[in-house]
C-alpha atoms as a PDB file:
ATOM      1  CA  UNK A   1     131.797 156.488 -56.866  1.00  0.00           C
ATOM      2  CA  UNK A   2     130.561 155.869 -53.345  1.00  0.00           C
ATOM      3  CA  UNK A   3     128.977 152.698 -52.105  1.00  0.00           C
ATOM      4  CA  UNK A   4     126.276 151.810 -49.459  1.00  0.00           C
ATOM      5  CA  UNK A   5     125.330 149.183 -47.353  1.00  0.00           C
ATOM      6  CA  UNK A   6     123.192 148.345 -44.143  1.00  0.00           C
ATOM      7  CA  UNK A   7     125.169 146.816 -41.167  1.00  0.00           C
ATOM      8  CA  UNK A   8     123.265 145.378 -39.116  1.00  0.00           C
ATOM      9  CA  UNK A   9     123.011 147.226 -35.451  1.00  0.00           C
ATOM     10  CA  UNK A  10     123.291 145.682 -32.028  1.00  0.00           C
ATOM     11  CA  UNK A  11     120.869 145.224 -29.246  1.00  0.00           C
ATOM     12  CA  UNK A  12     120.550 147.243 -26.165  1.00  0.00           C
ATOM     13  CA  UNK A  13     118.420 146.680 -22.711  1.00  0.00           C
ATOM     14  CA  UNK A  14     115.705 148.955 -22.157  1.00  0.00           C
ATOM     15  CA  UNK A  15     113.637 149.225 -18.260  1.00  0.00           C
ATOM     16  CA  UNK A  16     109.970 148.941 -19.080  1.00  0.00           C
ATOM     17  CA  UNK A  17     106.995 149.808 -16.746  1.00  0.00           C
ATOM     18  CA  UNK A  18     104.058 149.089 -17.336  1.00  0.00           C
ATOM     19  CA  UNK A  19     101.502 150.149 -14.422  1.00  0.00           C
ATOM     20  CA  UNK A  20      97.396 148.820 -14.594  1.00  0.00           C
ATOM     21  CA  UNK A  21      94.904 151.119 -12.856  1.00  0.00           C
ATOM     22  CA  UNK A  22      96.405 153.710 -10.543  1.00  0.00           C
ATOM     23  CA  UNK A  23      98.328 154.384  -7.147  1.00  0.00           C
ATOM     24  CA  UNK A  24      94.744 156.223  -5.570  1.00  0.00           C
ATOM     25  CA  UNK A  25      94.742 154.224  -2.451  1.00  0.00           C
ATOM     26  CA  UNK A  26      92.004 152.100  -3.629  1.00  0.00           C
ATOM     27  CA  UNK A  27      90.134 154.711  -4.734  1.00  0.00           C
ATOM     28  CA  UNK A  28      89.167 155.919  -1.149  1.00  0.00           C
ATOM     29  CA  UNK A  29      89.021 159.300   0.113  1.00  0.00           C
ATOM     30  CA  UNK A  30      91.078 159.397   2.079  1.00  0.00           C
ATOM     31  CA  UNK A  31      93.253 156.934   0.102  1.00  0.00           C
ATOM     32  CA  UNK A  32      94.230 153.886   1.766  1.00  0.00           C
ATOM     33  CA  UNK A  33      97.640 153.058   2.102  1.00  0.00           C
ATOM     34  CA  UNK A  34      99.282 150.115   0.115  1.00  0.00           C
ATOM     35  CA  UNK A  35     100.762 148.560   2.647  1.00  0.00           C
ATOM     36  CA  UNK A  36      98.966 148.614   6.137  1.00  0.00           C
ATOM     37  CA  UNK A  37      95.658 148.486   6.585  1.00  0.00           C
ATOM     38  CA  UNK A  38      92.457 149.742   5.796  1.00  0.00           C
ATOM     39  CA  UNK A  39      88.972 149.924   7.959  1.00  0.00           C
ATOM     40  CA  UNK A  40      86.649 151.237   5.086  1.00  0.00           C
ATOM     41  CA  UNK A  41      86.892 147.096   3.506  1.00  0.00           C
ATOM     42  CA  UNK A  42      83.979 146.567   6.079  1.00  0.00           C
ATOM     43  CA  UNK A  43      81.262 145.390   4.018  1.00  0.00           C
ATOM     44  CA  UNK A  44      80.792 144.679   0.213  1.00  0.00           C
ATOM     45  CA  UNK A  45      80.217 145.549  -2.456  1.00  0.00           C
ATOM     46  CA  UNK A  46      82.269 148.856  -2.507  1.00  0.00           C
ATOM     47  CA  UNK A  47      82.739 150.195  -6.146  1.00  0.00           C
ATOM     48  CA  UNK A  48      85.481 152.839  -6.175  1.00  0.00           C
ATOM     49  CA  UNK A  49      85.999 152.959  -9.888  1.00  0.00           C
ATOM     50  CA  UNK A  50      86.077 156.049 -12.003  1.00  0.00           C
ATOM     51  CA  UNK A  51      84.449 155.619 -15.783  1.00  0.00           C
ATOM     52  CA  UNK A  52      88.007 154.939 -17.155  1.00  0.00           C
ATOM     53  CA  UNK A  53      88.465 152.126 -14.527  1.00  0.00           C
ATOM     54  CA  UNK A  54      85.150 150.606 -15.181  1.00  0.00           C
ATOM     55  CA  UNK A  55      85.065 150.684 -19.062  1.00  0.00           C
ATOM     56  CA  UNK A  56      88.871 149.391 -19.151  1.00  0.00           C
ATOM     57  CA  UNK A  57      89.699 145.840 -20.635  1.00  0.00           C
ATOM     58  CA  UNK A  58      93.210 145.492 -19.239  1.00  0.00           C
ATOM     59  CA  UNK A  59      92.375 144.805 -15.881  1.00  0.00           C
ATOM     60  CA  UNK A  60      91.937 147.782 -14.624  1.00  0.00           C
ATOM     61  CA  UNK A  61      88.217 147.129 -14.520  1.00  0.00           C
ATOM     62  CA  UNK A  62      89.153 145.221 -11.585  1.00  0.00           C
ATOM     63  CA  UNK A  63      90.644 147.666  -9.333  1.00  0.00           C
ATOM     64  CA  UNK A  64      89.147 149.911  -6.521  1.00  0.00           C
ATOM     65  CA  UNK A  65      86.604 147.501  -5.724  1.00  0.00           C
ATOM     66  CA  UNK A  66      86.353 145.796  -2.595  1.00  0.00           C
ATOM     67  CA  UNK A  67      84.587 141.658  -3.938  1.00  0.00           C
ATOM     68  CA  UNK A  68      86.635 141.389  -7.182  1.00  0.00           C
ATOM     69  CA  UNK A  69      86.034 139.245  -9.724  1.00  0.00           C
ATOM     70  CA  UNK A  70      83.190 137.781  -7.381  1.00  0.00           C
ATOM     71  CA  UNK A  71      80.054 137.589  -9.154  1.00  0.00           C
ATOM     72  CA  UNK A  72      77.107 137.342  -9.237  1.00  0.00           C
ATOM     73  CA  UNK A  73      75.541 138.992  -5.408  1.00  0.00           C
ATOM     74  CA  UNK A  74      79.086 140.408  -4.311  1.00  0.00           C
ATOM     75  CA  UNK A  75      80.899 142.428  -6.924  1.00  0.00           C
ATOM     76  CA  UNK A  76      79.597 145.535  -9.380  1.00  0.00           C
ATOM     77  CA  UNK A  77      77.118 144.602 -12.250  1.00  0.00           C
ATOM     78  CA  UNK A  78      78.984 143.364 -15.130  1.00  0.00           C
ATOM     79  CA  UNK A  79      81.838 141.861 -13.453  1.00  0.00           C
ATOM     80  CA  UNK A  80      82.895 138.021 -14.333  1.00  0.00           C
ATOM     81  CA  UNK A  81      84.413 135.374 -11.806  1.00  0.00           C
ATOM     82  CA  UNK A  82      88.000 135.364 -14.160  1.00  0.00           C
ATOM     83  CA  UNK A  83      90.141 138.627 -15.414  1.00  0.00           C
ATOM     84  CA  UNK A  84      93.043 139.200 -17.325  1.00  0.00           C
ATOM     85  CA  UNK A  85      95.833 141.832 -16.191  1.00  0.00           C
ATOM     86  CA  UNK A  86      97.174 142.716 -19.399  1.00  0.00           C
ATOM     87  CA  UNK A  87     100.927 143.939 -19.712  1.00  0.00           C
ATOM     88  CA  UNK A  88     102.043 144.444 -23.429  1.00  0.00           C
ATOM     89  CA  UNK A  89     105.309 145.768 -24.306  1.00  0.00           C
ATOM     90  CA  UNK A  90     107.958 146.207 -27.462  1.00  0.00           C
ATOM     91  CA  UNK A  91     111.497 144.564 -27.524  1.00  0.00           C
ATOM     92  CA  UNK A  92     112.050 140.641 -25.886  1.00  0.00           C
ATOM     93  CA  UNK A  93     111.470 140.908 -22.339  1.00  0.00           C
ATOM     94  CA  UNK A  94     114.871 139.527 -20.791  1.00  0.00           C
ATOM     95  CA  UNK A  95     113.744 140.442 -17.479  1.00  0.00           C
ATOM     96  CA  UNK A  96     110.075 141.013 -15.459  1.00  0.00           C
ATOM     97  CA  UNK A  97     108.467 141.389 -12.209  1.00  0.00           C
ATOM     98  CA  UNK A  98     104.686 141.816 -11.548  1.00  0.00           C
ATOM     99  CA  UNK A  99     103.386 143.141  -8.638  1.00  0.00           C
ATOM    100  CA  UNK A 100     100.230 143.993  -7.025  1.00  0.00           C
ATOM    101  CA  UNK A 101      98.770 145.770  -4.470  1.00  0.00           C
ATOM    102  CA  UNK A 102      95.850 143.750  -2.484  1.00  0.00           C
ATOM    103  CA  UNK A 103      93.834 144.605   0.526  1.00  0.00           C
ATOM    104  CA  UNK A 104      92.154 141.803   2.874  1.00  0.00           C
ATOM    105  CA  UNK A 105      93.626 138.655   1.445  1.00  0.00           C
ATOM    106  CA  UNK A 106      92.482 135.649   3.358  1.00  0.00           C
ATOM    107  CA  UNK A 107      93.181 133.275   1.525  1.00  0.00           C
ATOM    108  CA  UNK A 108      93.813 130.671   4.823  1.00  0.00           C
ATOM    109  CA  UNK A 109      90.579 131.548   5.996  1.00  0.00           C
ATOM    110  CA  UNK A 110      88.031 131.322   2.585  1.00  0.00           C
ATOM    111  CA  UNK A 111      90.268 129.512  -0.071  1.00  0.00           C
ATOM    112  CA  UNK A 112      92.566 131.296  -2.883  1.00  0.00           C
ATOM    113  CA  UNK A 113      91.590 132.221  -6.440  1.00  0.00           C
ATOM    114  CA  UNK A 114      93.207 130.695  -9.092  1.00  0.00           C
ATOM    115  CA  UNK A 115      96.080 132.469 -11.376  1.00  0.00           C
ATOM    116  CA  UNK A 116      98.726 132.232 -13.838  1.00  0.00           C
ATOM    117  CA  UNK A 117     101.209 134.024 -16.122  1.00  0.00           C
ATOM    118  CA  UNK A 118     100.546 133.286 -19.521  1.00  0.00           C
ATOM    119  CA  UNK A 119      99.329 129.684 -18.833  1.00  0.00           C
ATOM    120  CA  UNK A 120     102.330 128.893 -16.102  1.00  0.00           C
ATOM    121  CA  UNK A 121     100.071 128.506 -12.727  1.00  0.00           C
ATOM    122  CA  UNK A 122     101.794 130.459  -9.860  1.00  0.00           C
ATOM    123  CA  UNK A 123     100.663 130.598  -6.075  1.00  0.00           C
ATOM    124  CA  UNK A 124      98.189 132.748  -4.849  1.00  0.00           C
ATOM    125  CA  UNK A 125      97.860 131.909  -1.807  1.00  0.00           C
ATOM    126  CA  UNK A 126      98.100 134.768   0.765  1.00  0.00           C
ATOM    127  CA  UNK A 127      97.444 135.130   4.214  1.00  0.00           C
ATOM    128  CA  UNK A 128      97.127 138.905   4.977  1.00  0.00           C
ATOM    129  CA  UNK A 129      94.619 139.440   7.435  1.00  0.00           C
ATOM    130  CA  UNK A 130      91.280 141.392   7.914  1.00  0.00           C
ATOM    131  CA  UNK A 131      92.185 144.944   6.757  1.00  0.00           C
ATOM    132  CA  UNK A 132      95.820 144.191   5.872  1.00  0.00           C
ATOM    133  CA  UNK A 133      96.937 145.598   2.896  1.00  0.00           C
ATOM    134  CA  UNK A 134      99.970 144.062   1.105  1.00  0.00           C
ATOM    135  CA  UNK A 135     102.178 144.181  -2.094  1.00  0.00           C
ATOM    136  CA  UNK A 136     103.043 141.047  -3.990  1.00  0.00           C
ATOM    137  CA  UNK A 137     104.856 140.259  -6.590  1.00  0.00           C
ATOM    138  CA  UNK A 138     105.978 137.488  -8.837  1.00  0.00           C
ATOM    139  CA  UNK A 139     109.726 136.998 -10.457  1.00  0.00           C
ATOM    140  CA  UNK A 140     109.269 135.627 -14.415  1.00  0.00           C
ATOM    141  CA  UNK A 141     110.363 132.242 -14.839  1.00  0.00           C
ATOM    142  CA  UNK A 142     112.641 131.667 -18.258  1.00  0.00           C
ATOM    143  CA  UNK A 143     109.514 129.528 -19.077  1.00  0.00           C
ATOM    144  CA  UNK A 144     106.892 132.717 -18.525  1.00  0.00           C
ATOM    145  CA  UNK A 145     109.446 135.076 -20.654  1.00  0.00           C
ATOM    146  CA  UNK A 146     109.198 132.800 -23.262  1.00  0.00           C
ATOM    147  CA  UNK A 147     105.498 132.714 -23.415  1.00  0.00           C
ATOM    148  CA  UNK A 148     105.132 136.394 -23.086  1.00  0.00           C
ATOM    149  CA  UNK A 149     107.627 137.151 -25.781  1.00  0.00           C
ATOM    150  CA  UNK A 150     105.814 134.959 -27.760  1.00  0.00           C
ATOM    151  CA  UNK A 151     102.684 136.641 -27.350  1.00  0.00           C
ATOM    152  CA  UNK A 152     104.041 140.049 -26.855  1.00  0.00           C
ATOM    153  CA  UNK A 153     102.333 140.626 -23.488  1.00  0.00           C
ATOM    154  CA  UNK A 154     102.919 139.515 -19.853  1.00  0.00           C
ATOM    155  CA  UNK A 155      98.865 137.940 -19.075  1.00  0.00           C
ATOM    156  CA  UNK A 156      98.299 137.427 -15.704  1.00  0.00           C
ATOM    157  CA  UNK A 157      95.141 135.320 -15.841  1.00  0.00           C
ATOM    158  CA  UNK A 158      93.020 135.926 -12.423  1.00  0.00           C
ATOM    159  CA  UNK A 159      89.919 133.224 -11.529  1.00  0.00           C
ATOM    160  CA  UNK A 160      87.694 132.958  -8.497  1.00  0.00           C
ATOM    161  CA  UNK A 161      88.024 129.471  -8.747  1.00  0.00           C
ATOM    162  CA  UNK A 162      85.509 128.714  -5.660  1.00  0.00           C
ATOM    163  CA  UNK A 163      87.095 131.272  -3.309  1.00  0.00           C
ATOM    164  CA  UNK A 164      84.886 133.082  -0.986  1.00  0.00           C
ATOM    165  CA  UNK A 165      87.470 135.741  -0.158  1.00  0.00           C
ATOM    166  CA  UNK A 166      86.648 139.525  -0.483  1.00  0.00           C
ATOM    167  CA  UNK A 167      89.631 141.089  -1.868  1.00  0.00           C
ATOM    168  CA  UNK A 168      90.510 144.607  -3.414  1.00  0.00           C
ATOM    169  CA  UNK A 169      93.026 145.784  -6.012  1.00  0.00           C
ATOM    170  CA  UNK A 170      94.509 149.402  -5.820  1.00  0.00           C
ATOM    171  CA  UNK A 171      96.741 148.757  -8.871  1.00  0.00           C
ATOM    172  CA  UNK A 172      99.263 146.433 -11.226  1.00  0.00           C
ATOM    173  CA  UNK A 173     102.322 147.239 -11.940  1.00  0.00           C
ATOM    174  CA  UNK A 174     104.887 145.187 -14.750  1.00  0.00           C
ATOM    175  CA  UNK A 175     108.579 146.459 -14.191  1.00  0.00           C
ATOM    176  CA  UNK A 176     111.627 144.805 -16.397  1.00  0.00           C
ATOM    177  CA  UNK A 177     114.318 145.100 -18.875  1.00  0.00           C
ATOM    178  CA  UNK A 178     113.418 144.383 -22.510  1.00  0.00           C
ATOM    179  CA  UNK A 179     116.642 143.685 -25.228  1.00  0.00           C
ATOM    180  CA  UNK A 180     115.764 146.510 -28.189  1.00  0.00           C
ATOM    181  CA  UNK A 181     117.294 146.107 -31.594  1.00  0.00           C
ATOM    182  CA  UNK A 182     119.358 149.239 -32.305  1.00  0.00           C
ATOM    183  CA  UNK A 183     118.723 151.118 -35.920  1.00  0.00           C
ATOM    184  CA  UNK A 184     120.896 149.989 -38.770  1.00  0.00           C
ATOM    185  CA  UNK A 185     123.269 152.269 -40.199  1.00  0.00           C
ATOM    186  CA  UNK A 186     124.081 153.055 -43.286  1.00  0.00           C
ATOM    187  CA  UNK A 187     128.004 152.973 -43.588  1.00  0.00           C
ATOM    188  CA  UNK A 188     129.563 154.969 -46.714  1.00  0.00           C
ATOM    189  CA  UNK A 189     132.814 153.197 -48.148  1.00  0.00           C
ATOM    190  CA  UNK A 190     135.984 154.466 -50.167  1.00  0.00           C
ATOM    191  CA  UNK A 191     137.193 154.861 -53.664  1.00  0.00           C
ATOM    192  CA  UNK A 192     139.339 153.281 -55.719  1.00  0.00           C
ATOM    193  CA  UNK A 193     140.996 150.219 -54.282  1.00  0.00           C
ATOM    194  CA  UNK A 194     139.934 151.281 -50.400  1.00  0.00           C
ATOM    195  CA  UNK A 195     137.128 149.451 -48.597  1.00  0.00           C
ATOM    196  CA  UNK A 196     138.254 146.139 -49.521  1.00  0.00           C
ATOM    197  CA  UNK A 197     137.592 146.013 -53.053  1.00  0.00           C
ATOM    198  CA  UNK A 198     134.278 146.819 -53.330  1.00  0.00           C
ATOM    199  CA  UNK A 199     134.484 149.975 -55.669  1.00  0.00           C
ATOM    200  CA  UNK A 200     136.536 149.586 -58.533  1.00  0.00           C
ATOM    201  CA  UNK A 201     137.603 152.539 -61.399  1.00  0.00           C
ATOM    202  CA  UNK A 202     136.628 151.465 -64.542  1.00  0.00           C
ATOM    203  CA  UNK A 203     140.056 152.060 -66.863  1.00  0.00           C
ATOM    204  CA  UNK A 204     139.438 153.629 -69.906  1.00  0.00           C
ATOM    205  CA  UNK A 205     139.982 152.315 -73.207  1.00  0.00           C
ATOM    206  CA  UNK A 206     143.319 153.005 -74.788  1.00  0.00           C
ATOM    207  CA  UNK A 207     143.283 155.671 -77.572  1.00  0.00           C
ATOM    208  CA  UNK A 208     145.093 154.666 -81.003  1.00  0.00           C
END
């Protein structure tokens, strides 16, 4: 006879990436770069959006547009003051950086919006310049892991909070290491008096 059992499996790290909107250069033509700077944010509003961009939910609504998340007079009809960059992933993030590309941050000049990473405020305070474009990004604290493991998503919570700074999104992007439970397997053990015990030959009965 031949017994089975589960034993348990380990865990192993796993890179995620999880990118929101896309690398277009802003949507122009010809695409701006994502670092340098950019004439065409002259005057807004400037909706680059395509129809997947503009009926997303996961932030990508608020990329390619030059006044975003600056309602009512300066950003596209239908657009709020707050956002929410949405990052989900499988696995318990053990690691995570999120990073943005922004164009004509001036943040020293009209005030900073408001933002945080699943309720932990960080800084968003930058001072880019008139045309500048830039790439940020933001190291998890233990403290932000936690929270996003616990909701199963890395939320970075955007709000205009008062700002009067035009700004522009190209894209998002989450990049990290997630721990992933390997499969259990199914180990086969012995016969008679091998694997510890566990199958045992019944004796038969002594004929008289």
């Amino acid at each position: 006879m031949l017994a089975g059992f589960l034993v348990a499996g380990s865990a192993y790290a796993g890179p995620i990436d999880v990118l929101v909107g896309d690398k277009d250069g802003f949507g122009f033509s010809p695409a701006c770069p994502d670092t340098g700077t950019c004439p065409g944010l002259s005057n807004p509003v400037i909706d680059n959006r395509d129809a997947a961009e503009k009926a997303a939910t996961n932030g990508a609504q608020i990329t390619d547009e030059y006044s975003a998340v600056f309602p009512p007079d300066f950003s596209p009809p239908g657009s709020t003051s707050t956002a929410d960059v949405l990052f989900p992933f499988t696995g318990t993030l053990t690691s995570a950086t999120v990073s943005f590309a922004g164009g004509d941050f001036q943040s020293d000049v009209f005030g900073a919006l408001s933002a945080n990473i699943n309720g932990t405020s960080i800084p968003f305070f930058f001072a880019d310049g008139r045309f500048v474009m830039a790439i940020h990004s933001f190291t998890l604290t233990a403290a932000e892991l936690a929270a996003a493991n616990a909701a199963g998503e890395v939320i970075l919570h955007l709000d205009r909070n008062g700002s009067g700074d035009f700004i522009a999104f190209d894209w998002f992007e989450l990049v990290g290491q997630t721990a992933v439970p390997e499969p259990a397997s199914v180990v086969l053990l012995g016969t008679a008096l091998v694997g510890f015990g566990l199958i045992r030959r019944r004796k038969k009965p002594e004929q008289s």
